[in-house]
N, C-alpha and C. Protein backbone atom coordinates (compact mmCIF):
# COMPACT_ATOMS: atom_id res chain seq x y z
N UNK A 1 -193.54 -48.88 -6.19
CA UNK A 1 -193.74 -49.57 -4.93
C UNK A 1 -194.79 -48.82 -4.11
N UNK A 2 -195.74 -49.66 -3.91
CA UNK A 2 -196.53 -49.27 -2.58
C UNK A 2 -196.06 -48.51 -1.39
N UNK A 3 -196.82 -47.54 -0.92
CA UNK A 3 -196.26 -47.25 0.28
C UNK A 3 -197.15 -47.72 1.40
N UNK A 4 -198.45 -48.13 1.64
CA UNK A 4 -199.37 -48.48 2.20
C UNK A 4 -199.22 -50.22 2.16
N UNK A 5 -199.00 -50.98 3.31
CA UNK A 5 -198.72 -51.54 3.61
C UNK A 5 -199.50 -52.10 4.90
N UNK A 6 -199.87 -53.42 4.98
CA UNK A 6 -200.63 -53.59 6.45
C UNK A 6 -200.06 -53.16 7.74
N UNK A 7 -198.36 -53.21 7.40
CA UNK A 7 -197.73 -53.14 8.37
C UNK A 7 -198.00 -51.21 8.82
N UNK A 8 -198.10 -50.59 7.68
CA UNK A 8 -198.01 -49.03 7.59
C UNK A 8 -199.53 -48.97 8.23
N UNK A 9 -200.32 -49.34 7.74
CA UNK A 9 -201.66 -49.00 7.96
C UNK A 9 -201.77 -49.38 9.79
N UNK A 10 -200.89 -50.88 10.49
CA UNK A 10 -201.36 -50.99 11.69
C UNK A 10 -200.67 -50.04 12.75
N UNK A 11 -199.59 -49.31 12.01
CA UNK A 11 -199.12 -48.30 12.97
C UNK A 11 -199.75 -46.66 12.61
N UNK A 12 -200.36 -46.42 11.67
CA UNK A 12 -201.10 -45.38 11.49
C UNK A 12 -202.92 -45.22 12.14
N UNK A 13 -203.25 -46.42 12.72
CA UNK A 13 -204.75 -47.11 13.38
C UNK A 13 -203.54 -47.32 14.55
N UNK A 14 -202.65 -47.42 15.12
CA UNK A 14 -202.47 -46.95 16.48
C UNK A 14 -201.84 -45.82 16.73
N UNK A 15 -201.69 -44.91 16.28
CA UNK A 15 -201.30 -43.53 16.05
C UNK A 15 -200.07 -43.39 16.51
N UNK A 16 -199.08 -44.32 16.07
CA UNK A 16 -197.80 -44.32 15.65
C UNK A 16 -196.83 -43.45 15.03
N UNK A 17 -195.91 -42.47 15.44
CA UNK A 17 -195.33 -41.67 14.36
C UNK A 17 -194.27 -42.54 13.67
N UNK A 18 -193.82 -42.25 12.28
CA UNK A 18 -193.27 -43.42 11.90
C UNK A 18 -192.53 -42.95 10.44
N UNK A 19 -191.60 -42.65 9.52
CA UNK A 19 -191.48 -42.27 8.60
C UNK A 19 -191.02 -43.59 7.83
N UNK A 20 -191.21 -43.88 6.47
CA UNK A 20 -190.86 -44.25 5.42
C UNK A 20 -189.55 -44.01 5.13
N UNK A 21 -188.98 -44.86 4.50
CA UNK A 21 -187.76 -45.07 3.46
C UNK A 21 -187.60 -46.26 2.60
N UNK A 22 -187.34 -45.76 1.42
CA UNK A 22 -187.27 -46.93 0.45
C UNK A 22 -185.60 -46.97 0.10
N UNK A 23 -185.52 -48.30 -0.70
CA UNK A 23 -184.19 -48.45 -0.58
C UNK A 23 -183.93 -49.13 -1.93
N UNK A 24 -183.00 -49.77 -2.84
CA UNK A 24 -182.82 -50.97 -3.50
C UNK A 24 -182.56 -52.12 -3.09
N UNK A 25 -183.69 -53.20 -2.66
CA UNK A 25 -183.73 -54.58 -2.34
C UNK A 25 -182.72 -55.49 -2.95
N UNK A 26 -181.88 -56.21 -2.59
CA UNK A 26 -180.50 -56.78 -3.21
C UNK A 26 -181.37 -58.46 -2.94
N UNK A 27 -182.14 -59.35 -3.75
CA UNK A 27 -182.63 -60.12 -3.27
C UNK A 27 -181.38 -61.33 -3.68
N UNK A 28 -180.34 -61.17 -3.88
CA UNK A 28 -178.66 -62.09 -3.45
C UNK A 28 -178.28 -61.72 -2.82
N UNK A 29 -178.71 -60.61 -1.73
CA UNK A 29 -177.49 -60.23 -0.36
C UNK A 29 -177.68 -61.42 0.64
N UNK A 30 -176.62 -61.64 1.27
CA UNK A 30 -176.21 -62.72 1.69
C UNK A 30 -176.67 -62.66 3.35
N UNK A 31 -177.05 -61.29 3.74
CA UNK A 31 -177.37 -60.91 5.20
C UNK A 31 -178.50 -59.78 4.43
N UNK A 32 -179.91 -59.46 4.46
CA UNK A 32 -181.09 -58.76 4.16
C UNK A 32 -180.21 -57.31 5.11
N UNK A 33 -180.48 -57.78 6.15
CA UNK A 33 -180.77 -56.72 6.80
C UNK A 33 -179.07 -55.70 7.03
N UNK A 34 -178.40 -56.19 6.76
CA UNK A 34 -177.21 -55.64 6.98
C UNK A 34 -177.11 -54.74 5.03
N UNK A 35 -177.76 -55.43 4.17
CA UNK A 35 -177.94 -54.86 2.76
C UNK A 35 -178.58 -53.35 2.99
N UNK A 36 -179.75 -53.75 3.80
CA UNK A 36 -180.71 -52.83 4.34
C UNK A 36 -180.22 -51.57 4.90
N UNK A 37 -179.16 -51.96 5.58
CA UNK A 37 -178.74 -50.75 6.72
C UNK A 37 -177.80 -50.06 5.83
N UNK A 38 -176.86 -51.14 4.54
CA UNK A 38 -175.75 -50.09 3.80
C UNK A 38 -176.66 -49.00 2.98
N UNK A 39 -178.01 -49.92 2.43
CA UNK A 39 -178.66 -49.28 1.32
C UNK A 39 -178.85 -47.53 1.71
N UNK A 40 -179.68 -47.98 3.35
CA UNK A 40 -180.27 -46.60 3.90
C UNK A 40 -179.42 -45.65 4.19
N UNK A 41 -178.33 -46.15 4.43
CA UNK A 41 -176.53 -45.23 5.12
C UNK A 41 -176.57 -45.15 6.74
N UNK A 42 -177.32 -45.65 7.35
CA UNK A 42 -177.30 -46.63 8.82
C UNK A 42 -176.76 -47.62 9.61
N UNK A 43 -176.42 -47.69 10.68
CA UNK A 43 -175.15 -48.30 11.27
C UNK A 43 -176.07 -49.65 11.41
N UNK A 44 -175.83 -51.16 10.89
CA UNK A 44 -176.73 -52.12 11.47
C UNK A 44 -177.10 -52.19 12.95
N UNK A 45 -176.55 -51.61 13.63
CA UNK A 45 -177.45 -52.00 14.77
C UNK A 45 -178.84 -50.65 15.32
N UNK A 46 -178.77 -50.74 14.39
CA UNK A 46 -180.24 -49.79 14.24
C UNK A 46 -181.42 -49.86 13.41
N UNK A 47 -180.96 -50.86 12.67
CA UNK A 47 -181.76 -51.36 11.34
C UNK A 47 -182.25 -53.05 11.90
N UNK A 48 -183.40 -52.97 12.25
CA UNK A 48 -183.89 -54.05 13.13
C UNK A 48 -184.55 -55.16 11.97
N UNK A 49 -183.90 -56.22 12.41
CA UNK A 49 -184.32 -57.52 11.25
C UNK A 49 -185.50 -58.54 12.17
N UNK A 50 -186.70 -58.50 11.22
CA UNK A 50 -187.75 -59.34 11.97
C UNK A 50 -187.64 -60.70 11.73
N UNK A 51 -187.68 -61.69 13.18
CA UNK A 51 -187.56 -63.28 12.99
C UNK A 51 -188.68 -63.72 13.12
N UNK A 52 -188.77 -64.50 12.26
CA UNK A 52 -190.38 -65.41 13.02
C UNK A 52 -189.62 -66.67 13.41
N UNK A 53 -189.97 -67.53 14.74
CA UNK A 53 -189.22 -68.30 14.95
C UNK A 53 -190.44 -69.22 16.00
N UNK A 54 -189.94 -70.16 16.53
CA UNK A 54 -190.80 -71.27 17.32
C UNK A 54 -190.21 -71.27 19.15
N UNK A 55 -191.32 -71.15 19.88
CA UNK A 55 -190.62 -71.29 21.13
C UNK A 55 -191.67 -72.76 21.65
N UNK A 56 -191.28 -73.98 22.27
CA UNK A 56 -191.80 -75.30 22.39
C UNK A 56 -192.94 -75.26 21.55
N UNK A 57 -192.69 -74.83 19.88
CA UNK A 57 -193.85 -75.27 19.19
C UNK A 57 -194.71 -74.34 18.53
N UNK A 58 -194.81 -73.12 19.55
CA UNK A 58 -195.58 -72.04 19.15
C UNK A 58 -195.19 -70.86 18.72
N UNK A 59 -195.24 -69.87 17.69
CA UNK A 59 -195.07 -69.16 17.07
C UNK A 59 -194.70 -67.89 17.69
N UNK A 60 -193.84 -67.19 17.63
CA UNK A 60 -193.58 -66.02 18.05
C UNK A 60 -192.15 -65.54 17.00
N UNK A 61 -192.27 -64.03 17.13
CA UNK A 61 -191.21 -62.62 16.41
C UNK A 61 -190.87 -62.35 17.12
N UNK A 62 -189.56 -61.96 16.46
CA UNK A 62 -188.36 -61.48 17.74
C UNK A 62 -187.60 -60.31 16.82
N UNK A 63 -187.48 -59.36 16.88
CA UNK A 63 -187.13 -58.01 16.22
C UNK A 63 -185.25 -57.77 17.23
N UNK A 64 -184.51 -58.11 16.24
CA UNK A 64 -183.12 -57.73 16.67
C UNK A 64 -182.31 -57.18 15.66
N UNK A 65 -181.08 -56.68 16.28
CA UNK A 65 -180.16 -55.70 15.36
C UNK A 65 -180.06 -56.61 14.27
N UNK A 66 -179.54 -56.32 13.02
CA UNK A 66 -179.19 -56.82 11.85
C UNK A 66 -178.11 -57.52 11.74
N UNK A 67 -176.93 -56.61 12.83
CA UNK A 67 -175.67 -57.23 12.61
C UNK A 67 -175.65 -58.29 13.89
N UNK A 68 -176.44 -58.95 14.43
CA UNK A 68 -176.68 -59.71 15.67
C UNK A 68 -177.16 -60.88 15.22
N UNK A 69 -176.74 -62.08 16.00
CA UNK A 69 -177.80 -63.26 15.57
C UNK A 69 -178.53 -63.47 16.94
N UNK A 70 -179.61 -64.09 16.56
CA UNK A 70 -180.71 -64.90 17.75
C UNK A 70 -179.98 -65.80 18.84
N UNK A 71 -180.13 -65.75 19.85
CA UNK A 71 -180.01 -66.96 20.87
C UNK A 71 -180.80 -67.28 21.05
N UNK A 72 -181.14 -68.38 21.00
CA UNK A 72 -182.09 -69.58 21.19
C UNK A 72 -181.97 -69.77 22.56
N UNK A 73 -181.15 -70.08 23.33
CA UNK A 73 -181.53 -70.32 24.55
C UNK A 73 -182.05 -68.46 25.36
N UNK A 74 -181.96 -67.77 25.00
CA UNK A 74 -182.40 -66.53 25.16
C UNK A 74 -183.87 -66.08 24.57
N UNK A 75 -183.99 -66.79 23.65
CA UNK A 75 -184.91 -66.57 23.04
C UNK A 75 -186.27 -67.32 23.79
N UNK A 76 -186.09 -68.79 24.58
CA UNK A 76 -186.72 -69.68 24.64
C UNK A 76 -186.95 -68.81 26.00
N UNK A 77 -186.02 -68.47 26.44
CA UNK A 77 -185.71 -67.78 28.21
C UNK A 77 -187.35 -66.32 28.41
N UNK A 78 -186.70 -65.75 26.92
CA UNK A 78 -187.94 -64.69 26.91
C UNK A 78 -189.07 -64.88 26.99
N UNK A 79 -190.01 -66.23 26.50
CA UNK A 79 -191.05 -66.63 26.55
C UNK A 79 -191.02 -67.59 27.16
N UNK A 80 -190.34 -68.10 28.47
CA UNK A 80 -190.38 -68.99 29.31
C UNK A 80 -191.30 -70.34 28.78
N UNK A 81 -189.73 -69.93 27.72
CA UNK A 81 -190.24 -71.84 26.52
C UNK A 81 -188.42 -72.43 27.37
N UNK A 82 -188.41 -73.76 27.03
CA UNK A 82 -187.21 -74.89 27.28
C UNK A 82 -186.91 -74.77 25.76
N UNK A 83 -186.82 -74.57 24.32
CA UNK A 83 -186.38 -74.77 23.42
C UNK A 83 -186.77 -73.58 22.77
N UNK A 84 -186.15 -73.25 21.51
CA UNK A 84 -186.51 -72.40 20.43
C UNK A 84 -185.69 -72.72 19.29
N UNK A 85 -186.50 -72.62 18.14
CA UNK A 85 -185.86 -72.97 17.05
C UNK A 85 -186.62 -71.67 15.69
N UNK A 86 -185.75 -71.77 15.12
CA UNK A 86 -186.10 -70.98 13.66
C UNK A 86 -187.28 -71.59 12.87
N UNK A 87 -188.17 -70.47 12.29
CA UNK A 87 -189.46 -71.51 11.85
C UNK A 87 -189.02 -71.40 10.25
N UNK A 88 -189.79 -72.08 9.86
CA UNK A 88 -189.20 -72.57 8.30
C UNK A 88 -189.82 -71.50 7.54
N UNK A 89 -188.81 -70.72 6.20
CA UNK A 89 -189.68 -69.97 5.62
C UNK A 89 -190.94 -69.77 5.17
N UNK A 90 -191.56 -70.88 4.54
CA UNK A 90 -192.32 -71.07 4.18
C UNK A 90 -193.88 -70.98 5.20
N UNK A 91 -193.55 -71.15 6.46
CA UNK A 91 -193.96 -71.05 7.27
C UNK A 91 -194.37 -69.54 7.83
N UNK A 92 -193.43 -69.29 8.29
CA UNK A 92 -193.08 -67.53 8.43
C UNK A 92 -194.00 -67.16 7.12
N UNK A 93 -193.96 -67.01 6.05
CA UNK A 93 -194.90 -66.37 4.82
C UNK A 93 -196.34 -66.68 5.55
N UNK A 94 -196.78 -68.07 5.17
CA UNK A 94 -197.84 -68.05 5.76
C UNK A 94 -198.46 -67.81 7.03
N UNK A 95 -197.82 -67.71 7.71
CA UNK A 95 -198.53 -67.32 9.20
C UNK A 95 -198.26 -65.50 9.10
N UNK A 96 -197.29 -64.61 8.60
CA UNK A 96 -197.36 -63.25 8.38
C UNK A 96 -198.36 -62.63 7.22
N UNK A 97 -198.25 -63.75 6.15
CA UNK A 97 -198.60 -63.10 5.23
C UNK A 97 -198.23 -61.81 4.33
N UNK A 98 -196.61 -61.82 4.95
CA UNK A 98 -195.08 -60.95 4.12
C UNK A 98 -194.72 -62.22 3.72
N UNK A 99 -193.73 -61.43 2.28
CA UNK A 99 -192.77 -62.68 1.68
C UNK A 99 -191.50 -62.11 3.02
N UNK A 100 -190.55 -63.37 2.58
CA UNK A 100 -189.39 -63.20 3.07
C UNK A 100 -188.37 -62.11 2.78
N UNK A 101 -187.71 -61.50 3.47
CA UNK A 101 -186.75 -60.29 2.97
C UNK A 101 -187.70 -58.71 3.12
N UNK A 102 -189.28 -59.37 3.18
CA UNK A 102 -190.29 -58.17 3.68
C UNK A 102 -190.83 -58.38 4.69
N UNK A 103 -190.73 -59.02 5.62
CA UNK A 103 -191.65 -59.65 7.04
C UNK A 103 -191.27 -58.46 8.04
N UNK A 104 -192.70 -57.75 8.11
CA UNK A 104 -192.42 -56.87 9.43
C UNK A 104 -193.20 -57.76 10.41
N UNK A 105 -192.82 -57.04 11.56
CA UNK A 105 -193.23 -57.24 12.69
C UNK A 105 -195.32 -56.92 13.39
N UNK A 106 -195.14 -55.77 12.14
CA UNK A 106 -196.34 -55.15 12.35
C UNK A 106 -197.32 -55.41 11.33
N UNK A 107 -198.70 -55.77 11.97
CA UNK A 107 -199.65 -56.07 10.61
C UNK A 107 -199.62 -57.23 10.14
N UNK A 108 -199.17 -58.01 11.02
CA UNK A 108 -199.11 -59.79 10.47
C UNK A 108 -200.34 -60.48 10.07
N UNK A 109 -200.33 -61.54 9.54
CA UNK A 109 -202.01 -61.57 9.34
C UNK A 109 -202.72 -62.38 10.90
N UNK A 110 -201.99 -62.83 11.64
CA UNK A 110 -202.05 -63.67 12.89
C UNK A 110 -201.05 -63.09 13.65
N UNK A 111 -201.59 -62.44 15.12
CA UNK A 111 -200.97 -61.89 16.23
C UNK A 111 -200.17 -63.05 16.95
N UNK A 112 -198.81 -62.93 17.15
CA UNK A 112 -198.16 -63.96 18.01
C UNK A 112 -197.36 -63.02 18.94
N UNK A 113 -197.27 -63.83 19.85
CA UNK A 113 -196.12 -62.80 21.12
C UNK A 113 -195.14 -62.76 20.47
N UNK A 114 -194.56 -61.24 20.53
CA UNK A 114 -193.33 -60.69 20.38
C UNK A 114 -192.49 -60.21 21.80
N UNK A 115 -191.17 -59.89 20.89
CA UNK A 115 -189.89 -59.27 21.22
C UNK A 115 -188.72 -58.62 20.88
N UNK A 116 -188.65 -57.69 21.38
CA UNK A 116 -187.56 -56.38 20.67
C UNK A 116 -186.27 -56.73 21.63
N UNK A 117 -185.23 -56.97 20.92
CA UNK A 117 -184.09 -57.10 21.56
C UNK A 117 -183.71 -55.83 22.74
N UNK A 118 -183.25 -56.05 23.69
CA UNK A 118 -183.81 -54.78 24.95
C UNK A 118 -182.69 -53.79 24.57
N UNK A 119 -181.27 -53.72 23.68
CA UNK A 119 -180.48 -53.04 23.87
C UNK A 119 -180.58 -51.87 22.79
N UNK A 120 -181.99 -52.57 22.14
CA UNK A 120 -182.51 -51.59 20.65
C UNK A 120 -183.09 -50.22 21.27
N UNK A 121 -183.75 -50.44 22.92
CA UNK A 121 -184.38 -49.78 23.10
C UNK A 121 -183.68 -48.29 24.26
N UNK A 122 -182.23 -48.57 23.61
CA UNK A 122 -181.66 -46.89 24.12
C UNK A 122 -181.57 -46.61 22.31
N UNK A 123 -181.62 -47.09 21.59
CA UNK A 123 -181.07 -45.75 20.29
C UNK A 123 -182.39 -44.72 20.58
N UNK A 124 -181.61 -43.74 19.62
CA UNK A 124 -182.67 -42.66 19.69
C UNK A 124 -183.96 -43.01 18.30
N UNK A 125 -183.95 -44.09 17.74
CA UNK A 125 -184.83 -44.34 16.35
C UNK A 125 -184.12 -45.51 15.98
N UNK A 126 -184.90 -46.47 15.45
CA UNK A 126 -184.83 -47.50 14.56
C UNK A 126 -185.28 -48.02 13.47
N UNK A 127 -184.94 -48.63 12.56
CA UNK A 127 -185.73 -48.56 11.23
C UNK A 127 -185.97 -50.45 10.88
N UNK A 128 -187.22 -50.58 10.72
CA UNK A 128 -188.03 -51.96 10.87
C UNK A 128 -188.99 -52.26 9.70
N UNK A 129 -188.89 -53.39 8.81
CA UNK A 129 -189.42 -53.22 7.81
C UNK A 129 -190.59 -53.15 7.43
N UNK A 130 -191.36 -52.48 7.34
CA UNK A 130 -192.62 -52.04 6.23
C UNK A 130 -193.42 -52.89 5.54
N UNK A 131 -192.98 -54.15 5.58
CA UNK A 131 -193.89 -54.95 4.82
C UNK A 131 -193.85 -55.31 3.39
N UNK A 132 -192.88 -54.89 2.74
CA UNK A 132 -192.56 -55.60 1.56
C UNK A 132 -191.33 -54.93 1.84
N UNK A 133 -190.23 -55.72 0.68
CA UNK A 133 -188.86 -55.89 -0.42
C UNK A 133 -188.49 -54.24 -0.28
N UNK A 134 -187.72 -53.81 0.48
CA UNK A 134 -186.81 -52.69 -0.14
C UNK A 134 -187.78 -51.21 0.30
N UNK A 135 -188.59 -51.87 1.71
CA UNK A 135 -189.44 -50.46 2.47
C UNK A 135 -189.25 -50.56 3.64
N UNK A 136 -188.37 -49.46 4.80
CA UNK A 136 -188.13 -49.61 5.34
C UNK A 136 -188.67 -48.59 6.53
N UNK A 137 -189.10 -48.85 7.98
CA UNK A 137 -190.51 -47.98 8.81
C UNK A 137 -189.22 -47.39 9.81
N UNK A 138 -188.76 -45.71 9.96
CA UNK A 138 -188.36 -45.22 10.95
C UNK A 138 -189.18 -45.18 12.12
N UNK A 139 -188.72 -45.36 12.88
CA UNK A 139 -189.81 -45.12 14.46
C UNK A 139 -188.77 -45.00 15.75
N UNK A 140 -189.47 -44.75 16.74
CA UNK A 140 -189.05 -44.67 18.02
C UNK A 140 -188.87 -45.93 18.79
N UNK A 141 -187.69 -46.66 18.88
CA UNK A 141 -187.71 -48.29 19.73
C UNK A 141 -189.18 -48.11 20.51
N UNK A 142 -189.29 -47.31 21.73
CA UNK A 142 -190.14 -47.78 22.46
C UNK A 142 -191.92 -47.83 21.85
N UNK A 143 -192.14 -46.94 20.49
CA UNK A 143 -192.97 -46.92 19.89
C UNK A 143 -192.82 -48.52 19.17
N UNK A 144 -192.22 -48.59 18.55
CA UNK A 144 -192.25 -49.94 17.79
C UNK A 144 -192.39 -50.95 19.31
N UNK A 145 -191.96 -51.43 20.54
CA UNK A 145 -191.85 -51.73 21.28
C UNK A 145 -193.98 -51.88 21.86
N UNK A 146 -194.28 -51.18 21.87
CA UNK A 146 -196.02 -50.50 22.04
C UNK A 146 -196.16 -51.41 21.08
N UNK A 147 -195.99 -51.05 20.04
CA UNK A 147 -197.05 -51.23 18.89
C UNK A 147 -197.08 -52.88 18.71
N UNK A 148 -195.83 -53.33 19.01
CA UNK A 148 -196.29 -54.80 19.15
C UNK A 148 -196.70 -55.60 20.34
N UNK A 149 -197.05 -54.59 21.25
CA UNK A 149 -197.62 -54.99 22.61
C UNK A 149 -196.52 -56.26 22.91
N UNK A 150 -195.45 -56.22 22.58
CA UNK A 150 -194.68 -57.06 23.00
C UNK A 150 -193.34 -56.57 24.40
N UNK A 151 -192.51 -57.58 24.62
CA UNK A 151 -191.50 -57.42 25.72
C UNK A 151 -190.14 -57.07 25.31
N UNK A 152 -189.32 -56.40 25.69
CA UNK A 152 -187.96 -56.19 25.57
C UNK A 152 -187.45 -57.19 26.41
N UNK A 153 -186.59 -57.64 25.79
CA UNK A 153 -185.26 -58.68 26.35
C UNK A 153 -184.33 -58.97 25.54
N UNK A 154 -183.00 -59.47 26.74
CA UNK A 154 -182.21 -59.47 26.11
C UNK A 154 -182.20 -60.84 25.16
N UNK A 155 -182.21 -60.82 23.75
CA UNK A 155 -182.48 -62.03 22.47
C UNK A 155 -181.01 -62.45 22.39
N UNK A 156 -179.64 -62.21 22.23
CA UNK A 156 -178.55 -61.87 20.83
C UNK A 156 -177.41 -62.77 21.63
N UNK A 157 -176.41 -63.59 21.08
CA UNK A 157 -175.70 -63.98 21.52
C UNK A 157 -174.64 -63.16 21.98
């Protein structure tokens, strides 16, 4: 496995500190990111799962705990959209240009407004995926937070 990654490369060109971890990708786990957090030996709510999702239409990521789901009306609230909905995988691939189960946040091939769930941003480190299957990016919330020039709020039901 690669360790160089667009996602690796766009936090190393913003001088990001950031460590690596690889893991065994379970591509039948039934929750990615909660696979993710047993693989690494990490509590899920520290192991941040990237959404690509739709707010009235337009494209935006929303980075929340693993063991958390999205609110949509929270979600829509953050980008002062009236609706939000989940974008279709196939979709998400092409507009990141990660497969699914590897979609970071960072290094997409098309910049869309983001968001880090705000309660990510007391741990002391979080781990966010890397850009492919079974690579996973340690960092500092408020560094990952920078690096996607995006907003903290509260996302999670």
């Amino acid at each position: 496995m690669s360790k160089a990654t667009r996602a690796t490369q766009a936090l190393q060109q913003a001088g990001i500190a950031f460590t690596l971890h690889s893991y065994d990708y379970d591509p039948n786990a039934e929750r990615i990111g909660l696979q993710a957090a047993e693989a690494i030996g990490e509590p899920p709510h520290r192991v941040l799962k990237t959404l690509m999702a739709e707010v009235d239409g337009k494209p935006v990521c929303v980075v929340i705990p693993s063991d958390r789901e999205v609110s949509m009306k929270r979600l829509a609230a953050a980008f002062g959209g009236k609706s939000a909905q989940m974008m279709r995988p196939a979709d998400a691939e092409r507009l990141t240009g990660y497969h699914v189960g590897g979609i970071s946040p960072f290094g997409q091939k098309r910049k869309v407004p983001s968001a880090i769930e705000e309660a990510a941003l007391g741990e002391p480190y979080v781990f966010v995926n890397g850009g492919q299957r079974g690579l996973q990016i340690r960092l500092a919330p408020e560094a990952a937070r920078a690096a996607l020039g995006g907003r903290a709020a509260p996302l999670v039901a």
